[in-house]
C-alpha atoms as a PDB file:
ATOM      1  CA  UNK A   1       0.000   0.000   0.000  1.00  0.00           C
ATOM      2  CA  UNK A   2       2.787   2.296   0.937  1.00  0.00           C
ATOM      3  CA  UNK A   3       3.979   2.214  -2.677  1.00  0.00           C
ATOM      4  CA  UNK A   4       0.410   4.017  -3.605  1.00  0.00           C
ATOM      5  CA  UNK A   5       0.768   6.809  -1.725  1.00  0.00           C
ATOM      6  CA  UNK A   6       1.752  10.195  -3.137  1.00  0.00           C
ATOM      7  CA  UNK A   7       5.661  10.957  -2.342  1.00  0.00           C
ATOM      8  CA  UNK A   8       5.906  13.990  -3.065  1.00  0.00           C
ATOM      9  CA  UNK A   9       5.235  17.125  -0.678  1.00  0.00           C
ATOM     10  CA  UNK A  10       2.520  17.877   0.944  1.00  0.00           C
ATOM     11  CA  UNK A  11       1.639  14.553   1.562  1.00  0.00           C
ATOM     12  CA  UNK A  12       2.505  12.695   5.063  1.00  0.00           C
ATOM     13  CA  UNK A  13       0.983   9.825   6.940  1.00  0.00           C
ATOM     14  CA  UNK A  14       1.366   8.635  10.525  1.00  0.00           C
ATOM     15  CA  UNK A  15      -0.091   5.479  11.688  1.00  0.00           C
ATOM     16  CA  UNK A  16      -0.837   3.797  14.993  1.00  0.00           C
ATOM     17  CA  UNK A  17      -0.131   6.219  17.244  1.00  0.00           C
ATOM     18  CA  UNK A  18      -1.112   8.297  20.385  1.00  0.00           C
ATOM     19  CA  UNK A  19      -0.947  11.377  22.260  1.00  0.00           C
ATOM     20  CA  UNK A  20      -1.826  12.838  25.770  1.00  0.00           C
ATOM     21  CA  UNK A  21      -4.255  15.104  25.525  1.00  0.00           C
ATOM     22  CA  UNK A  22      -5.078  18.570  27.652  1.00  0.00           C
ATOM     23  CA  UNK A  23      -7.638  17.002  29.704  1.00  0.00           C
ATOM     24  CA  UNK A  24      -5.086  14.204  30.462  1.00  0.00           C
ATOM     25  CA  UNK A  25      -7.038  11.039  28.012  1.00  0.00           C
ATOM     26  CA  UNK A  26      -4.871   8.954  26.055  1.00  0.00           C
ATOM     27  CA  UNK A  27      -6.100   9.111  22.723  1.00  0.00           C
ATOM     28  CA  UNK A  28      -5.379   6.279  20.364  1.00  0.00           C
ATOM     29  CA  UNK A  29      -5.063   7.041  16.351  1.00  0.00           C
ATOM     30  CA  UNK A  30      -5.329   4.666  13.483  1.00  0.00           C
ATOM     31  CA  UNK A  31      -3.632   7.102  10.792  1.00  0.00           C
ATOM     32  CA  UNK A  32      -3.274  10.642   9.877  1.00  0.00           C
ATOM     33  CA  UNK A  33      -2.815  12.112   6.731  1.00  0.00           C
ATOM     34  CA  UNK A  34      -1.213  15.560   5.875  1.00  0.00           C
ATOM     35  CA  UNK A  35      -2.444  16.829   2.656  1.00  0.00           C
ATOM     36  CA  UNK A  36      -2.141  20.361   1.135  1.00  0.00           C
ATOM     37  CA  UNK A  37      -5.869  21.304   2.712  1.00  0.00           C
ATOM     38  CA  UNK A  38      -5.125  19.581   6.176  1.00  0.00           C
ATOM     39  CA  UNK A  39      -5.419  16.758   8.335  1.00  0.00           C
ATOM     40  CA  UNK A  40      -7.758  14.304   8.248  1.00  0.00           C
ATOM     41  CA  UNK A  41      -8.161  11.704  11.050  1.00  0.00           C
ATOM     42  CA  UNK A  42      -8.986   8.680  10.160  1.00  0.00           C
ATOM     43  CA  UNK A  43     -10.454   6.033  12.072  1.00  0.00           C
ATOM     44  CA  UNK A  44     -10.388   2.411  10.524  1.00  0.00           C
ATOM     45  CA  UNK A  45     -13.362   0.186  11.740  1.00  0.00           C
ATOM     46  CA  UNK A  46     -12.616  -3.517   9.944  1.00  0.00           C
ATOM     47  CA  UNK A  47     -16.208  -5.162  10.412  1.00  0.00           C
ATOM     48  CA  UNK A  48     -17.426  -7.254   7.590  1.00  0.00           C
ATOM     49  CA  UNK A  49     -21.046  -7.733   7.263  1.00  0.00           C
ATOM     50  CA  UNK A  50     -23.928  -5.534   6.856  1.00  0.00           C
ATOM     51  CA  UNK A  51     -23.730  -1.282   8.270  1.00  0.00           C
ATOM     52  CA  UNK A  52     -26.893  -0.073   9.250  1.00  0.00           C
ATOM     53  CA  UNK A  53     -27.327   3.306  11.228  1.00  0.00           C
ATOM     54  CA  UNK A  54     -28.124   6.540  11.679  1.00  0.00           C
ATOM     55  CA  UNK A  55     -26.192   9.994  13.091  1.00  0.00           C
ATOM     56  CA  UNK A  56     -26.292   8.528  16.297  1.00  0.00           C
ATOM     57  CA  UNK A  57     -25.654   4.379  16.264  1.00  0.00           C
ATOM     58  CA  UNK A  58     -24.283   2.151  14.542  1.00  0.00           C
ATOM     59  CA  UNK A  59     -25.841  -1.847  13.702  1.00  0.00           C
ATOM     60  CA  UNK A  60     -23.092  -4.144  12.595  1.00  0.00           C
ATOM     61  CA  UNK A  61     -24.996  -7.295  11.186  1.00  0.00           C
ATOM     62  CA  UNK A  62     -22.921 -10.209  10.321  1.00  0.00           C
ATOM     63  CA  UNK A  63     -23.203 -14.401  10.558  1.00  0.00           C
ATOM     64  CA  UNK A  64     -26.405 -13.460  12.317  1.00  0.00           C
ATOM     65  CA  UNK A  65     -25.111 -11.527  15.203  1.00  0.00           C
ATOM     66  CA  UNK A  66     -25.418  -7.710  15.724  1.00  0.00           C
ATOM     67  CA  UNK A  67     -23.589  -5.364  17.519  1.00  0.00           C
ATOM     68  CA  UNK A  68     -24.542  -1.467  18.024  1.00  0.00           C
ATOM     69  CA  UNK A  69     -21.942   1.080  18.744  1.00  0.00           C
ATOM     70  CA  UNK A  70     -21.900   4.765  19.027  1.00  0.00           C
ATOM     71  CA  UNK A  71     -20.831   6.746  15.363  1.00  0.00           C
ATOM     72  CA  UNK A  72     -17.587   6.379  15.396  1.00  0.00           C
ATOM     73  CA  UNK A  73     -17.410   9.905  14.178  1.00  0.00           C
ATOM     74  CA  UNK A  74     -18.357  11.289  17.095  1.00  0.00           C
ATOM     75  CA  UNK A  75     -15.340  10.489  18.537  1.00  0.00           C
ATOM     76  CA  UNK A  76     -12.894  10.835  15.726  1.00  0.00           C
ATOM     77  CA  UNK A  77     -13.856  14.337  15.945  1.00  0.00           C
ATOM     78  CA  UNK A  78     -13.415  14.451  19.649  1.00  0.00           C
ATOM     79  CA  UNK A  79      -9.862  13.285  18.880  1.00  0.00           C
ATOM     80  CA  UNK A  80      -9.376  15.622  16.314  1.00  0.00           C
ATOM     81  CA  UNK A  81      -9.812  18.648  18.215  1.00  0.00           C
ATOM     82  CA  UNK A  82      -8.050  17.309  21.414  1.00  0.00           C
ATOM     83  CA  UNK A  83      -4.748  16.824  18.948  1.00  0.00           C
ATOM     84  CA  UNK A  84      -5.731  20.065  17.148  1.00  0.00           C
ATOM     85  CA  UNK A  85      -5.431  21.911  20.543  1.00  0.00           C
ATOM     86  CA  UNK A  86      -1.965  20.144  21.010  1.00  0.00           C
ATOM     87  CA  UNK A  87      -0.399  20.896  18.072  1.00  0.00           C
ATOM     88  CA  UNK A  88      -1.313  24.320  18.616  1.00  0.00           C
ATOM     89  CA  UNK A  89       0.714  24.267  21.781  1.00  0.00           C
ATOM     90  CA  UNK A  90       3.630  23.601  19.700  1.00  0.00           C
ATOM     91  CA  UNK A  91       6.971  25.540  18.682  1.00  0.00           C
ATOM     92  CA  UNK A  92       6.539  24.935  15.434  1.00  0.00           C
ATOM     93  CA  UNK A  93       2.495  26.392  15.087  1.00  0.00           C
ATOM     94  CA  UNK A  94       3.752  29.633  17.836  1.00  0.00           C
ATOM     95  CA  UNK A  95       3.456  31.837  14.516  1.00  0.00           C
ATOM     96  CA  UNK A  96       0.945  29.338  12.377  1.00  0.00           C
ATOM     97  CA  UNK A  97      -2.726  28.110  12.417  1.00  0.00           C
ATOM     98  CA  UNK A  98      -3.128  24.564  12.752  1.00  0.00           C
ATOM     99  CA  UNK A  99      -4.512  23.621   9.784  1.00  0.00           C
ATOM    100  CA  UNK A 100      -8.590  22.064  10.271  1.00  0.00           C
ATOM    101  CA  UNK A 101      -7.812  18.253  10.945  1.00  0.00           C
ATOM    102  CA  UNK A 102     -11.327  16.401   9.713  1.00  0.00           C
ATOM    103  CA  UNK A 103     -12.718  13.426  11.483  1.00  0.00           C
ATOM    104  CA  UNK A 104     -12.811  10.464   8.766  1.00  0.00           C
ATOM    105  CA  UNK A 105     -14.093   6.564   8.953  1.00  0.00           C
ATOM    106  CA  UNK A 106     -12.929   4.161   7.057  1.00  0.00           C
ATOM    107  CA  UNK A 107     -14.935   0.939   6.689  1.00  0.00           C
ATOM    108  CA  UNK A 108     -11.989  -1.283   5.625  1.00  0.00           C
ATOM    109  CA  UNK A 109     -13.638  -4.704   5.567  1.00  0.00           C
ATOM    110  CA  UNK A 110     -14.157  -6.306   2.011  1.00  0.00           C
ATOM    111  CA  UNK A 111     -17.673  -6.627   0.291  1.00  0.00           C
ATOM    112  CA  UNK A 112     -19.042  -4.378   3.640  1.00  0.00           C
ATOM    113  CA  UNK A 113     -22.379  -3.592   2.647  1.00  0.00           C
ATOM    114  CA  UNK A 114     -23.117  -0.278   3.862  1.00  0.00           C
ATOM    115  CA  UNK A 115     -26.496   0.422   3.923  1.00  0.00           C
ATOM    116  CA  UNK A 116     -26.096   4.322   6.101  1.00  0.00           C
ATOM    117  CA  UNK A 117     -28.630   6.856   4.443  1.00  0.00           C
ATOM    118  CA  UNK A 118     -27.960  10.629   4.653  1.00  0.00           C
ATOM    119  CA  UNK A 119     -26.235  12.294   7.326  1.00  0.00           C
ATOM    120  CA  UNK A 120     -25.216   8.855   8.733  1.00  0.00           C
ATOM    121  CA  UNK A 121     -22.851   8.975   5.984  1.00  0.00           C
ATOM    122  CA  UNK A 122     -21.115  11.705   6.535  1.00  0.00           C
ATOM    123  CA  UNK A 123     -17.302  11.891   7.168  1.00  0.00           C
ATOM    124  CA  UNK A 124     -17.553   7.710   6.196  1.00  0.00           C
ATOM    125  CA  UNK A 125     -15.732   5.770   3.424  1.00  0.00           C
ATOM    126  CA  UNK A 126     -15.561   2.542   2.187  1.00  0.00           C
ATOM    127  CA  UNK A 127     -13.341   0.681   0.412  1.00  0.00           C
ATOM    128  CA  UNK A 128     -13.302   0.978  -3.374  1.00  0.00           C
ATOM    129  CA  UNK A 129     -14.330  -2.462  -4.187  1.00  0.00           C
ATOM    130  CA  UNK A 130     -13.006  -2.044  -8.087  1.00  0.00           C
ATOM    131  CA  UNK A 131      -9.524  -1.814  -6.583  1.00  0.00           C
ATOM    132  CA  UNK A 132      -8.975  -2.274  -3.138  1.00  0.00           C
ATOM    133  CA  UNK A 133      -6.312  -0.404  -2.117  1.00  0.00           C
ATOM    134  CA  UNK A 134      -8.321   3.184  -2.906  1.00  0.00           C
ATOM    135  CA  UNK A 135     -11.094   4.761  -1.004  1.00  0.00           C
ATOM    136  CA  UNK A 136     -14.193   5.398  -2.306  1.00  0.00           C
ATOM    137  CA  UNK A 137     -15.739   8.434  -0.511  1.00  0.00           C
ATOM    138  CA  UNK A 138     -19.557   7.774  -0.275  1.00  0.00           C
ATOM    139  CA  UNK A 139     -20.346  11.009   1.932  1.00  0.00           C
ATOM    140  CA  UNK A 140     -22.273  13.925   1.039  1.00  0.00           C
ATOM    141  CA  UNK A 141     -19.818  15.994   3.034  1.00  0.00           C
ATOM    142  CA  UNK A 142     -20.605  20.240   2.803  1.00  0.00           C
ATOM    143  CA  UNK A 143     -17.004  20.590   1.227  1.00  0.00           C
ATOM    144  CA  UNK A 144     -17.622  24.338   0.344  1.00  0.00           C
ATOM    145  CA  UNK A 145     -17.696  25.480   3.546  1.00  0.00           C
ATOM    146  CA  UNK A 146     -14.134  27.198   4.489  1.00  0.00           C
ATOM    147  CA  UNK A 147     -11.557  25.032   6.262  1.00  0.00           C
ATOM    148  CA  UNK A 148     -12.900  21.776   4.409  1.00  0.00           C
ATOM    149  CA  UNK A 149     -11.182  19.846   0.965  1.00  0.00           C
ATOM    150  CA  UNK A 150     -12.475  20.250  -1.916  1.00  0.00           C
ATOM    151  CA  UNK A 151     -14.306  16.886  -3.358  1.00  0.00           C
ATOM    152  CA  UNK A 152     -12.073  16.592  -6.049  1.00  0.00           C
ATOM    153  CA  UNK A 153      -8.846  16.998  -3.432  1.00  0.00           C
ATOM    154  CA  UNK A 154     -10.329  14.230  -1.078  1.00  0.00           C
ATOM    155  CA  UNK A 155     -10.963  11.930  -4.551  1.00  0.00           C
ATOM    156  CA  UNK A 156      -7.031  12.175  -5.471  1.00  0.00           C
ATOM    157  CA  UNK A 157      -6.235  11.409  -1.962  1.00  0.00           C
ATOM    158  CA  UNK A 158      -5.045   7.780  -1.587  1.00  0.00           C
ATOM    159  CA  UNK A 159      -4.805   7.092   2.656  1.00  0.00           C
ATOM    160  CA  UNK A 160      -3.257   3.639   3.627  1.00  0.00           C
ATOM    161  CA  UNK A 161      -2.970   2.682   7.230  1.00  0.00           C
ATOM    162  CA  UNK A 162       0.294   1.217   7.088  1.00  0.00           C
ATOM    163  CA  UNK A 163       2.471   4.818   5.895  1.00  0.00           C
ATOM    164  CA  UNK A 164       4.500   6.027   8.403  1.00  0.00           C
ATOM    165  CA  UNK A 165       6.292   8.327   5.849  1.00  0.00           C
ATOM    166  CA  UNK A 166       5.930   8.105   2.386  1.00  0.00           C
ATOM    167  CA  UNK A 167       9.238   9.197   0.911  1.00  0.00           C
ATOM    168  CA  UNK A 168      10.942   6.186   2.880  1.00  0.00           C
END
């Protein structure tokens, strides 16, 4: 996957890491990815079966059992602005805006049938099943506002859990 991802600048990716926040939680992160727009957050959730849900829980449905969680996005974006605030702490950001880091799920199980309608899908992608080591963004995300990437930015953007730096 590694070899997929864009080497030259902006782009970064950190994986598997986590940080001490403010409030003194340890937060856990699957990846982030540095792009010339921002961050983006990404949580990866690796349940196969059948995604059901709305902007508040989750169904997972597979070999007859089910499982309800909380949206995950919820608290991607919690983690998001926890690292955002820590960043800004930073000797490097003392002059400098932290750029807008965007919570982002990524349903990474094969053949997941997601079956979220509306704003359930928001900030949620699957994996492209045409070639699976893209995203397919299904979201209807409100990328005009300021501070969020533009569609066609977040449809060249190629995020692998396994960078840790892509020029290595």
């Amino acid at each position: 996957m590694r070899q997929q991802f864009p080497t030259h600048e902006p782009y970064r990716a950190w994986s598997n890491f986590e940080f001490i926040a403010d409030d003194g939680s340890i937060n856990e992160v699957d990846l982030l990815v540095f792009t010339s727009r921002g961050f983006f957050l990404v949580e990866i959730k690796s349940r196969p079966g059948v995604l059901t849900g709305n902007t508040h829980t989750w169904t997972w449905q597979h070999e007859g059992h089910f499982k309800v969680v909380d949206n995950p996005v919820f608290l991607a974006n919690q983690k998001a602005k926890k690292l955002a605030s820590l960043l800004q702490r930073q000797r490097a950001f003392v002059k400098l805006r932290v750029p807008f880091i965007e919570p982002l799920i990524f349903c990474s199980a094969e053949n997941l049938q997601s079956q979220l309608q509306g704003n359930a899908r928001f900030h949620v992608c699957l994996r492209d099943q045409a070639n699976a080591t893209t995203w397919k963004v299904i979201i209807d995300y409100p990328f005009d506002e300021p501070g969020h990437t533009t569609r066609d930015d977040l449809g060249k953007l190629q995020i692998y859990s396994s960078v840790t730096n892509p020029s290595d």
